[in-house]
PDB file of N, CA and C in Angstrom:
ATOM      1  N   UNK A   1     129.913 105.327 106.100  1.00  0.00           N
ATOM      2  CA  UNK A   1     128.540 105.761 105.885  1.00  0.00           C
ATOM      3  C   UNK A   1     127.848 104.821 104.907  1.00  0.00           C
ATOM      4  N   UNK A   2     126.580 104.571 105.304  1.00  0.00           N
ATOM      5  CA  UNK A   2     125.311 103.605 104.449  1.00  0.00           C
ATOM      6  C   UNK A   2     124.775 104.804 103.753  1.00  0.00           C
ATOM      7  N   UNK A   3     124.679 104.003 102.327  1.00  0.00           N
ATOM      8  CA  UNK A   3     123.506 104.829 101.419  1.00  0.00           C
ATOM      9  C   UNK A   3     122.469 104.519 101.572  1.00  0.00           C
ATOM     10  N   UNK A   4     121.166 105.079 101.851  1.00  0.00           N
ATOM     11  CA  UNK A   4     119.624 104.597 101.685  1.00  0.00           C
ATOM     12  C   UNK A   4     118.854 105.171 100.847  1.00  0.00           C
ATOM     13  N   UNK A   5     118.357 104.359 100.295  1.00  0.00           N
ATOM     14  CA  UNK A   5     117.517 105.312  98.955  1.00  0.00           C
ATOM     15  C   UNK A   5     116.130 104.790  99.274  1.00  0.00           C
ATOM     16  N   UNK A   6     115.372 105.921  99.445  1.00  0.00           N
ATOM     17  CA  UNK A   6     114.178 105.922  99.460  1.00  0.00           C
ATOM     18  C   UNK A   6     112.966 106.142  98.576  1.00  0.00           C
ATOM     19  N   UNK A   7     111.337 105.843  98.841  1.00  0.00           N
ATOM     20  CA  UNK A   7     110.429 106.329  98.521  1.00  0.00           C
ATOM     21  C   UNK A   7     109.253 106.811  99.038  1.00  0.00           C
ATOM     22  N   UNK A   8     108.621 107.451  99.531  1.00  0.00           N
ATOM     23  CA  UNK A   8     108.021 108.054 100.249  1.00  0.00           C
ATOM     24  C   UNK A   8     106.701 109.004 100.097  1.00  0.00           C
ATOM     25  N   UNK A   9     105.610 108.643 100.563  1.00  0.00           N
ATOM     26  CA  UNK A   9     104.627 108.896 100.086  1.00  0.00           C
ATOM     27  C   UNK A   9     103.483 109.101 101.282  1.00  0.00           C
ATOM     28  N   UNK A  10     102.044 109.487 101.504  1.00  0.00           N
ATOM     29  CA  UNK A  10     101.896 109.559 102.562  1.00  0.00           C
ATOM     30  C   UNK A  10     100.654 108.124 102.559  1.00  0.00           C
ATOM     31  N   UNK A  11     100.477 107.707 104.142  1.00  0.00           N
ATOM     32  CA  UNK A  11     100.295 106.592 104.579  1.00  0.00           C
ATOM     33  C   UNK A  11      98.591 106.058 103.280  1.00  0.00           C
ATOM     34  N   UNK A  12      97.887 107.086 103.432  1.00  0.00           N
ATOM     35  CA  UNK A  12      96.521 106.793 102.842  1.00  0.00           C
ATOM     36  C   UNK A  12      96.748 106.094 101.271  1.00  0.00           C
ATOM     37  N   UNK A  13      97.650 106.561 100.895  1.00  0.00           N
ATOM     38  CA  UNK A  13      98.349 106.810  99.121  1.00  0.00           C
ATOM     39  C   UNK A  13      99.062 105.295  98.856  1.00  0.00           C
ATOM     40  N   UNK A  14      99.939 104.966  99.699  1.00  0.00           N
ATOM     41  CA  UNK A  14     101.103 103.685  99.774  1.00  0.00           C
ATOM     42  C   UNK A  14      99.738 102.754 100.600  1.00  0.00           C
ATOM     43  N   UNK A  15      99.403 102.791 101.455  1.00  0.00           N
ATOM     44  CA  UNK A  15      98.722 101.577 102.514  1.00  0.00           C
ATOM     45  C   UNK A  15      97.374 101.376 102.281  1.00  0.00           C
ATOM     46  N   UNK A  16      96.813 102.646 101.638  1.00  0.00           N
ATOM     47  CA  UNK A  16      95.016 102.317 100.788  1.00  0.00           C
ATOM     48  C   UNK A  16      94.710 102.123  99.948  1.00  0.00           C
ATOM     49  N   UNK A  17      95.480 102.669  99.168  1.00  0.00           N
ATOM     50  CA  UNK A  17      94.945 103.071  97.474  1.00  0.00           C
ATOM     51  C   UNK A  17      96.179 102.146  96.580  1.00  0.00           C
ATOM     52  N   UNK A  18      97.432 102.109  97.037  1.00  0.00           N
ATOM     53  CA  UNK A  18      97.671 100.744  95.963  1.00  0.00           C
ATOM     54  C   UNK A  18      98.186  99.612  96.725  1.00  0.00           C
ATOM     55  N   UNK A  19      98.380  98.447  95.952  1.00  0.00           N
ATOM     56  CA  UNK A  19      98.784  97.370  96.444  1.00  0.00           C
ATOM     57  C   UNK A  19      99.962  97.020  96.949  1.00  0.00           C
ATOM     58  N   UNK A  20     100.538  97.714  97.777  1.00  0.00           N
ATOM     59  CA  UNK A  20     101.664  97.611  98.366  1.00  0.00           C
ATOM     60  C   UNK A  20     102.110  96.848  98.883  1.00  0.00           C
ATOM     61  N   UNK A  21     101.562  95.977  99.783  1.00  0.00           N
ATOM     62  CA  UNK A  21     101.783  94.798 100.406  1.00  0.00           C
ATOM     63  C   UNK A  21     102.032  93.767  98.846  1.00  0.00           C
ATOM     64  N   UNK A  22     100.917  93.730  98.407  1.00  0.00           N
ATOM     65  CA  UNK A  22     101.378  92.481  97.519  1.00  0.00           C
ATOM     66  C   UNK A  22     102.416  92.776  96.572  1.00  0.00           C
ATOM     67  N   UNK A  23     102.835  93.823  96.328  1.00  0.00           N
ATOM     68  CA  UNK A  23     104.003  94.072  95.564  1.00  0.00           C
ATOM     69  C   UNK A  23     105.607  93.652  96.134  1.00  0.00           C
ATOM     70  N   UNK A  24     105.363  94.088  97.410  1.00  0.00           N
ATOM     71  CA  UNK A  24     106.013  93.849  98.363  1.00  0.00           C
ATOM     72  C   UNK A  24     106.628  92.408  98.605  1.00  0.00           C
ATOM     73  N   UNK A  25     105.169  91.641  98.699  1.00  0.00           N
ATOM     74  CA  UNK A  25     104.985  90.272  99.303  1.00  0.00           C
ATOM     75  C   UNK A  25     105.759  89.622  97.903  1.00  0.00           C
ATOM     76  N   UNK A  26     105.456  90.078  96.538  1.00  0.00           N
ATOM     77  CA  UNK A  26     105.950  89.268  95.364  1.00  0.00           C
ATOM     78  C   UNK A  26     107.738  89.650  95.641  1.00  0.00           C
ATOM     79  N   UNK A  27     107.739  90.939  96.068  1.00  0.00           N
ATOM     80  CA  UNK A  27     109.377  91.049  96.148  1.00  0.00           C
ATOM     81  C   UNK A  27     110.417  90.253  96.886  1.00  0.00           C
ATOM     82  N   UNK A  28     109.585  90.069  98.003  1.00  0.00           N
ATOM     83  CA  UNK A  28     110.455  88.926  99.249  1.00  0.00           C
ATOM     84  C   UNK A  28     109.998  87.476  98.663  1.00  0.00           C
ATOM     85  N   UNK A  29     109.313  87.482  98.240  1.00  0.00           N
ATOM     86  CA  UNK A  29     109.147  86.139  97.494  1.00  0.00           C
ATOM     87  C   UNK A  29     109.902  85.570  96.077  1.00  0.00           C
ATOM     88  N   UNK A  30     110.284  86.877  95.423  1.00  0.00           N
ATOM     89  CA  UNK A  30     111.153  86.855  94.481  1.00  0.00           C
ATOM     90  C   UNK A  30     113.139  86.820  94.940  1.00  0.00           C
ATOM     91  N   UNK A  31     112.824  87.385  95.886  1.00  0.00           N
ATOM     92  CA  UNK A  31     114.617  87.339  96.634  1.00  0.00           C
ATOM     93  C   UNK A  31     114.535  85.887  97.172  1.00  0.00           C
ATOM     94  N   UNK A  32     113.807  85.185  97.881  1.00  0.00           N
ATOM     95  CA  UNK A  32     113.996  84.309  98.434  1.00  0.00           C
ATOM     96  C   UNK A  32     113.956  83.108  97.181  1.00  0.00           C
ATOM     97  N   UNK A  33     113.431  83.187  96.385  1.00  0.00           N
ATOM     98  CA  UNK A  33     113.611  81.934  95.327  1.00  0.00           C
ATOM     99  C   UNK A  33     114.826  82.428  95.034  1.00  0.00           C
ATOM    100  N   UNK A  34     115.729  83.082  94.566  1.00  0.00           N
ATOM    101  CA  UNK A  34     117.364  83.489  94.291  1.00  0.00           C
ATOM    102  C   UNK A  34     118.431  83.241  95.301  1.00  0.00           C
ATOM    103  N   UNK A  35     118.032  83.607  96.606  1.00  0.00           N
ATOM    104  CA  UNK A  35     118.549  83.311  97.772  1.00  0.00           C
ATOM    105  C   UNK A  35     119.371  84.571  97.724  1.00  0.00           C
ATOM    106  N   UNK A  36     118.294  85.726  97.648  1.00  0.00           N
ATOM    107  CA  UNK A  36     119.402  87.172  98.206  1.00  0.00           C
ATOM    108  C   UNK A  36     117.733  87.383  99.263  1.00  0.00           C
ATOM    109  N   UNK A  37     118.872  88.015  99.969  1.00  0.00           N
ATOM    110  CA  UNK A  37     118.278  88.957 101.349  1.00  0.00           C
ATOM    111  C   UNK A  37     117.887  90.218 101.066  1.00  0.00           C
ATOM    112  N   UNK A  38     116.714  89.672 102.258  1.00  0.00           N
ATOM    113  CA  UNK A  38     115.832  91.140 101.658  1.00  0.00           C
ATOM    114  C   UNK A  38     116.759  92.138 102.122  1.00  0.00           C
ATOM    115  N   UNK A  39     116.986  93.413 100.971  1.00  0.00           N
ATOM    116  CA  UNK A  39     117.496  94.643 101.381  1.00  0.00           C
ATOM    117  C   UNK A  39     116.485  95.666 101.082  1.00  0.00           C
ATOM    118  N   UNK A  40     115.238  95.729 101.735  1.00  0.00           N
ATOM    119  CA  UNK A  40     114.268  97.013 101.809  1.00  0.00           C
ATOM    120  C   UNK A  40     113.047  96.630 102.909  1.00  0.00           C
ATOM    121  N   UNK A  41     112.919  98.063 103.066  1.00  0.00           N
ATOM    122  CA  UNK A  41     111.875  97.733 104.761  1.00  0.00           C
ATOM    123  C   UNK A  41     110.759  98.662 104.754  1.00  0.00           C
ATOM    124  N   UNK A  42     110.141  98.729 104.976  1.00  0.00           N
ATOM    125  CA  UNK A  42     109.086  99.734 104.762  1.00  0.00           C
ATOM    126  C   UNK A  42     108.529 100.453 106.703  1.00  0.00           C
ATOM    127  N   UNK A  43     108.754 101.714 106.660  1.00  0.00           N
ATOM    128  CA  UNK A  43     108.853 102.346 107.704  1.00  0.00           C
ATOM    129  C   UNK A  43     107.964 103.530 107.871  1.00  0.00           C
ATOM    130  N   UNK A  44     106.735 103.289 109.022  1.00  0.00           N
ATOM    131  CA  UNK A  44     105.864 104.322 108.922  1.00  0.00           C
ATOM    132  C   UNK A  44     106.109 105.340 109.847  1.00  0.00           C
ATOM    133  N   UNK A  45     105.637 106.711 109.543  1.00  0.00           N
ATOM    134  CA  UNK A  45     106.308 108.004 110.331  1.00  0.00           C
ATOM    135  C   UNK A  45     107.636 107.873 110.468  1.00  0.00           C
ATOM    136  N   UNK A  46     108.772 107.549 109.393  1.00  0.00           N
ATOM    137  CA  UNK A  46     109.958 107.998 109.600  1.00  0.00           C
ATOM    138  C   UNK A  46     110.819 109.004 109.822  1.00  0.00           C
ATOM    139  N   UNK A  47     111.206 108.978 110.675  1.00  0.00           N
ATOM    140  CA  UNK A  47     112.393 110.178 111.717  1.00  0.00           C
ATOM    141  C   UNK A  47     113.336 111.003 110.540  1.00  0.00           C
ATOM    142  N   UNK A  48     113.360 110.024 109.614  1.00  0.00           N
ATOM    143  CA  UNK A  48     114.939 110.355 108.924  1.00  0.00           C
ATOM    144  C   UNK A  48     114.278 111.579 108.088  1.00  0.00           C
ATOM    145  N   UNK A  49     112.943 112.119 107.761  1.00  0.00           N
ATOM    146  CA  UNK A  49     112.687 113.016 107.206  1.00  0.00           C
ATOM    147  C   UNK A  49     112.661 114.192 108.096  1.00  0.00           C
ATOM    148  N   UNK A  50     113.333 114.586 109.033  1.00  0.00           N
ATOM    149  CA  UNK A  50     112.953 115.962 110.020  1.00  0.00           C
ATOM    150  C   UNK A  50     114.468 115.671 109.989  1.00  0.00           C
ATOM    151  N   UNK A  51     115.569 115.479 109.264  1.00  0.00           N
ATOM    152  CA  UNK A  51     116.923 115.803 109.023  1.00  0.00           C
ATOM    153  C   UNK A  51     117.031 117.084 108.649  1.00  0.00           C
ATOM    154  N   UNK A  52     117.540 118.372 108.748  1.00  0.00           N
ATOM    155  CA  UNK A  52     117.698 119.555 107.934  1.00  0.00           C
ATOM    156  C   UNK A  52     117.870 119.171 106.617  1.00  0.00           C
ATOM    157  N   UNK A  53     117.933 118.435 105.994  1.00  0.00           N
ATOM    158  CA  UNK A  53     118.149 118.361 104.637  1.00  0.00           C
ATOM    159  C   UNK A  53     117.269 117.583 104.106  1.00  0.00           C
ATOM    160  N   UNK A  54     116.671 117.602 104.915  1.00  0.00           N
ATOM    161  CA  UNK A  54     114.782 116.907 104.301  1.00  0.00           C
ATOM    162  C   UNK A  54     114.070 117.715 103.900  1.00  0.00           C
ATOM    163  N   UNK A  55     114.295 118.941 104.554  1.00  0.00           N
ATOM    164  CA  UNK A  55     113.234 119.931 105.041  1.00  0.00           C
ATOM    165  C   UNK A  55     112.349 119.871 103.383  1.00  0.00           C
ATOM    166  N   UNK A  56     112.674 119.784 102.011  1.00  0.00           N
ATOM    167  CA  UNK A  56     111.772 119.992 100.560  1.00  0.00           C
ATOM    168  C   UNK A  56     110.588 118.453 100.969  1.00  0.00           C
ATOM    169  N   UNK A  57     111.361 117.535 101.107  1.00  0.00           N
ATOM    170  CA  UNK A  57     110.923 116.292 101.226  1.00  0.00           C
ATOM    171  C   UNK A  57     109.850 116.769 101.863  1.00  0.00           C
ATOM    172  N   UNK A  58     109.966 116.969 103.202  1.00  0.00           N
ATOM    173  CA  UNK A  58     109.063 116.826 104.553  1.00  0.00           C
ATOM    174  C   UNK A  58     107.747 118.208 104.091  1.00  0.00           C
ATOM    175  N   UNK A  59     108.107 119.104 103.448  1.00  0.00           N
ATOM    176  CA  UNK A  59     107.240 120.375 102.748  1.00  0.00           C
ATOM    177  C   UNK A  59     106.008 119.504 102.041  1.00  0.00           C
ATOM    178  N   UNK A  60     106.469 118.642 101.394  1.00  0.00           N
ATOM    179  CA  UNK A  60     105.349 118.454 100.544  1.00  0.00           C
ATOM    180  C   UNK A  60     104.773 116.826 100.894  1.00  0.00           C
ATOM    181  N   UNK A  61     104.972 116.762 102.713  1.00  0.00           N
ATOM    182  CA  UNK A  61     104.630 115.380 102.969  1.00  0.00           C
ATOM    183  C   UNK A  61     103.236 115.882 103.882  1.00  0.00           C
ATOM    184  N   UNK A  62     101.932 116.247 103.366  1.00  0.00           N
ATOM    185  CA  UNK A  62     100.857 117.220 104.751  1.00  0.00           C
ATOM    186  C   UNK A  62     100.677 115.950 105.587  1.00  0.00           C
ATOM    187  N   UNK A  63     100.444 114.910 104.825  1.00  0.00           N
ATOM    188  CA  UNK A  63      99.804 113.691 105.866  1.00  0.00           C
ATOM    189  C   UNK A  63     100.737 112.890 106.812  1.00  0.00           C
ATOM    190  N   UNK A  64     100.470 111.480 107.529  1.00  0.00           N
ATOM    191  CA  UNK A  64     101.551 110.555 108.013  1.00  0.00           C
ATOM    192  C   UNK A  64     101.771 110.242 106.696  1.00  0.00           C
ATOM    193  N   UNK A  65     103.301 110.012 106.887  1.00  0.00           N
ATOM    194  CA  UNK A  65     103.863 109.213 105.577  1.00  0.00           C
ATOM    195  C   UNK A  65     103.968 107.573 105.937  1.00  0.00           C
ATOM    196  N   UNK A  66     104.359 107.313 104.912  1.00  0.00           N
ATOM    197  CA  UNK A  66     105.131 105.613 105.197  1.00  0.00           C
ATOM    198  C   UNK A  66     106.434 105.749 103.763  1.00  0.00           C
ATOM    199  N   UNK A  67     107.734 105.224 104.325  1.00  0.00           N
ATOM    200  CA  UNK A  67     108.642 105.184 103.375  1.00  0.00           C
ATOM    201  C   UNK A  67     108.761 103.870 103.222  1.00  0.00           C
ATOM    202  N   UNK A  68     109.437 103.591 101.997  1.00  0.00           N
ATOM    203  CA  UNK A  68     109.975 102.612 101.786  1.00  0.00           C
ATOM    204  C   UNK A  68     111.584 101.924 101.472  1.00  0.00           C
ATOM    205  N   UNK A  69     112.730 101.801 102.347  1.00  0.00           N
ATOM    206  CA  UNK A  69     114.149 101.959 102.156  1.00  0.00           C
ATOM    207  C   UNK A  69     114.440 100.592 101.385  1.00  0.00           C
ATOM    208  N   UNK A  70     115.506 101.020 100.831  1.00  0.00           N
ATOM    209  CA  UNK A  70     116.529  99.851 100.413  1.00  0.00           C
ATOM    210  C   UNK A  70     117.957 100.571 100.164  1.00  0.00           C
ATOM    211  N   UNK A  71     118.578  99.113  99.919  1.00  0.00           N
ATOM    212  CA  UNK A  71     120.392  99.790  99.283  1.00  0.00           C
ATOM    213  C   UNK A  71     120.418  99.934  98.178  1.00  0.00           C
ATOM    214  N   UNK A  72     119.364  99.486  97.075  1.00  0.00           N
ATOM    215  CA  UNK A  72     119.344  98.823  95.674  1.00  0.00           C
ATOM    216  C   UNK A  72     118.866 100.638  95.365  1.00  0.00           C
ATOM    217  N   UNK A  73     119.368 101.349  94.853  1.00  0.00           N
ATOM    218  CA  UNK A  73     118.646 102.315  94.209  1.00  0.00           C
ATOM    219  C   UNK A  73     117.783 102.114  93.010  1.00  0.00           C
ATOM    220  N   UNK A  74     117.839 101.005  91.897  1.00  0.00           N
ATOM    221  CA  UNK A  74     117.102 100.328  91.029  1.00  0.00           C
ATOM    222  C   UNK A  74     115.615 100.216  91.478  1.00  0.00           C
ATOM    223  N   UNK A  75     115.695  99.285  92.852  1.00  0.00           N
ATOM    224  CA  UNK A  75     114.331  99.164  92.998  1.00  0.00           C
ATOM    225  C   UNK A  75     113.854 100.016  93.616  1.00  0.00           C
ATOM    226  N   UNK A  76     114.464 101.328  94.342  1.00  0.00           N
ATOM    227  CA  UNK A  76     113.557 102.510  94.445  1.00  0.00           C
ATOM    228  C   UNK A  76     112.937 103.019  93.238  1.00  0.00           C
ATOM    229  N   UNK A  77     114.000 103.204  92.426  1.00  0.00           N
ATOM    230  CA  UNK A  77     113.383 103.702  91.000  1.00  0.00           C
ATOM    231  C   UNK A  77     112.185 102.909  90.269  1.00  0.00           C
ATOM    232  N   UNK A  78     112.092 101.622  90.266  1.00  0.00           N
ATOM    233  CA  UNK A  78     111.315 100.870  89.923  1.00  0.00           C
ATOM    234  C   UNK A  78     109.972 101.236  91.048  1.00  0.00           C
ATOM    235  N   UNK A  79     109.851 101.199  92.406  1.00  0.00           N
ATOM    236  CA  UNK A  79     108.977 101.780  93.375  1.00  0.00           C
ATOM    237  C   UNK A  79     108.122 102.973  92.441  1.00  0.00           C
ATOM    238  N   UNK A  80     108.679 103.900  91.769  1.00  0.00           N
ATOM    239  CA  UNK A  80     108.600 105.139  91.623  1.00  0.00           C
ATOM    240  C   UNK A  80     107.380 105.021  90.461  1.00  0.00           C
ATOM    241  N   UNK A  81     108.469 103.972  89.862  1.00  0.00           N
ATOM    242  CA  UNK A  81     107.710 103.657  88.395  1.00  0.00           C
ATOM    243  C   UNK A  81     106.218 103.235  88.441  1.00  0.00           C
ATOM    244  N   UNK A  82     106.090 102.183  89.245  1.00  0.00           N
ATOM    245  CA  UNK A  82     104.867 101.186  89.792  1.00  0.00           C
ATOM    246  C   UNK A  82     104.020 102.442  90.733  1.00  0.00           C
ATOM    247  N   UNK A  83     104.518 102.999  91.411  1.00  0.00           N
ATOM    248  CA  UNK A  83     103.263 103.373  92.177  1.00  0.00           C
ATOM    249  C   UNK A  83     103.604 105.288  91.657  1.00  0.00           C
ATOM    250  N   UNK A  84     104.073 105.377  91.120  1.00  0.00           N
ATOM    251  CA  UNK A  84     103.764 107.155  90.364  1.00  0.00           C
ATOM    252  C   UNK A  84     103.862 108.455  91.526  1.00  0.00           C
ATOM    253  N   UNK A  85     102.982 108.380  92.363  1.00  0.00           N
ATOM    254  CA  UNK A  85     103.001 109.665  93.167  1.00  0.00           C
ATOM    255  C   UNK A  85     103.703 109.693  94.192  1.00  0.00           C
ATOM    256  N   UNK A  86     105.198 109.392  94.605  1.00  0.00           N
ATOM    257  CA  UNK A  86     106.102 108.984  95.365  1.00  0.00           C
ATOM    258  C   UNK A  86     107.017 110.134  94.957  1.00  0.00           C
ATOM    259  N   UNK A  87     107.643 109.877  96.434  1.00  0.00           N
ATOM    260  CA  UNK A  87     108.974 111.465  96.320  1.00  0.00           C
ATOM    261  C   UNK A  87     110.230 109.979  96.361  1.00  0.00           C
ATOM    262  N   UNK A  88     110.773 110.383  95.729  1.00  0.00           N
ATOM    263  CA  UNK A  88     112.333 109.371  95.892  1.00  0.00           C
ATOM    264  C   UNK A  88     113.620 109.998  96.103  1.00  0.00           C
ATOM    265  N   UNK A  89     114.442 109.737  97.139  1.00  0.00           N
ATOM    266  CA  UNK A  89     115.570 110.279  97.404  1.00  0.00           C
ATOM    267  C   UNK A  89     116.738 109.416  98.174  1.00  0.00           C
ATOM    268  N   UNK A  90     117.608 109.895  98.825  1.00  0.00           N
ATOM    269  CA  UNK A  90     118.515 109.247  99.125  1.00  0.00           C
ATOM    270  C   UNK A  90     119.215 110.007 100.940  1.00  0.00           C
ATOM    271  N   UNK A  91     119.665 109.267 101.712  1.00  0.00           N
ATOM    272  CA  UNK A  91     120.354 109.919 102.706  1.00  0.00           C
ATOM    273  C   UNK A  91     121.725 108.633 103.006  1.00  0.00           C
ATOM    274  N   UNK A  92     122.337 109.687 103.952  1.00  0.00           N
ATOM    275  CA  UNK A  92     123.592 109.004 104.191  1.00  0.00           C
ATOM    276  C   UNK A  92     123.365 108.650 105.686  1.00  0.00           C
ATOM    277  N   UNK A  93     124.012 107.829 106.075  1.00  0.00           N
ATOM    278  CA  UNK A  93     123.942 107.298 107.614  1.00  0.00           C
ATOM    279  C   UNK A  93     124.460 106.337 108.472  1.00  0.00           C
ATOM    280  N   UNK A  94     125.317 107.207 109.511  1.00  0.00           N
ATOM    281  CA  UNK A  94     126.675 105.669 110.154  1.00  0.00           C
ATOM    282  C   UNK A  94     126.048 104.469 110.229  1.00  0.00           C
ATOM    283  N   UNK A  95     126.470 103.210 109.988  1.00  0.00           N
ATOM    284  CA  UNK A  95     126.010 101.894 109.916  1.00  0.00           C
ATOM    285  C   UNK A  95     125.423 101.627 111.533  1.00  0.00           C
ATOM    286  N   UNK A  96     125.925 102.339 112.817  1.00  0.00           N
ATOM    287  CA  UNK A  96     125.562 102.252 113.877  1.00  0.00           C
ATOM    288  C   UNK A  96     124.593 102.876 114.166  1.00  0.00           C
ATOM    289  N   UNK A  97     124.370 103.967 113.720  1.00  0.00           N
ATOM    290  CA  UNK A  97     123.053 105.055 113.844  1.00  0.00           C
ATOM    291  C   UNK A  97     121.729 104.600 113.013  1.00  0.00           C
ATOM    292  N   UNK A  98     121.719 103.515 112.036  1.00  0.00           N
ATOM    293  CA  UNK A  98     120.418 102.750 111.399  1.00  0.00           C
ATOM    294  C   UNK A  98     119.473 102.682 112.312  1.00  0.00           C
ATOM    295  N   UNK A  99     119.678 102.462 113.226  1.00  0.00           N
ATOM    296  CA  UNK A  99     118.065 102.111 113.971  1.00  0.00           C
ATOM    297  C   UNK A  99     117.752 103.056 114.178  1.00  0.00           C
ATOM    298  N   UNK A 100     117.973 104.110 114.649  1.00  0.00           N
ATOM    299  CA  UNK A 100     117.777 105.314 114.952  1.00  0.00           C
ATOM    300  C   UNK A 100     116.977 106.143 113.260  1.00  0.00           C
ATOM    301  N   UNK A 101     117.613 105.837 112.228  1.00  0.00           N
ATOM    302  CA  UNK A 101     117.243 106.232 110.930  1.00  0.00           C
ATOM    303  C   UNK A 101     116.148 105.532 110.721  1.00  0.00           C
ATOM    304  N   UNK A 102     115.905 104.380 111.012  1.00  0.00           N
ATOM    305  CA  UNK A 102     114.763 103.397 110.277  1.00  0.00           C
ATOM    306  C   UNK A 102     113.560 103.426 111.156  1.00  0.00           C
ATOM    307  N   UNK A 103     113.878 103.978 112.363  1.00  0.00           N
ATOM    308  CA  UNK A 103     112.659 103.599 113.516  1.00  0.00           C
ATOM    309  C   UNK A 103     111.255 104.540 113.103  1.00  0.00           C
ATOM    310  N   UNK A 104     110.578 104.561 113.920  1.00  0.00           N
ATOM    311  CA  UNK A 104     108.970 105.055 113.679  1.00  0.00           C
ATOM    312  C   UNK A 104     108.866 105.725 114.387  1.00  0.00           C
ATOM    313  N   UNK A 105     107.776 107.035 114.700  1.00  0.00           N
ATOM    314  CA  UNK A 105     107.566 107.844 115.912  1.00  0.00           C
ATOM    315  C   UNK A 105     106.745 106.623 116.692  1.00  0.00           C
TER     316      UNK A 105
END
């Protein structure tokens, strides 16, 4: 099993109102001068929240969401820090079943 740690917020909040992309854009730009691979993806209307064990998550999501995954739990936490009104959590998931976890409606 893969750990994924998330952040999650709904689409207007993450994609209008802050700078996400360029935070983003400085992050893959910061892995690639080090030469580590990006490990985080950003995924709109994600599936992995209608898990039964989402169900608190998904309660207090009214709008489309957009998440944001990685393996690094650090930089979720750091996510959290920078943009404030974010739910952050974590799920488990067979390394074969990822696409299925990461995909979009």
């Amino acid at each position: 099993m893969t750990v994924y740690y998330f952040a999650i917020a709904s689409q207007d909040f993450l994609l209008h109102e802050e700078p996400l992309e360029e935070v983003l854009r400085e992050r893959t730009n910061h892995y690639k001068s080090i030469q580590k691979i990006i490990d985080f993806w950003i995924v709109t209307n994600p599936t992995f929240i209608h898990a039964p064990e989402m169900v608190n998550v998904k309660k207090q999501l009214a709008k489309p969401s957009v998440a944001i995954l990685s393996y690094n739990r650090q930089f979720i936490e750091w996510i959290k820090l920078r943009f404030g009104f974010v739910l952050i959590g974590q799920f488990e998931s067979p390394s074969t079943a990822i696409k299925d976890a990461l995909k979009s409606d």
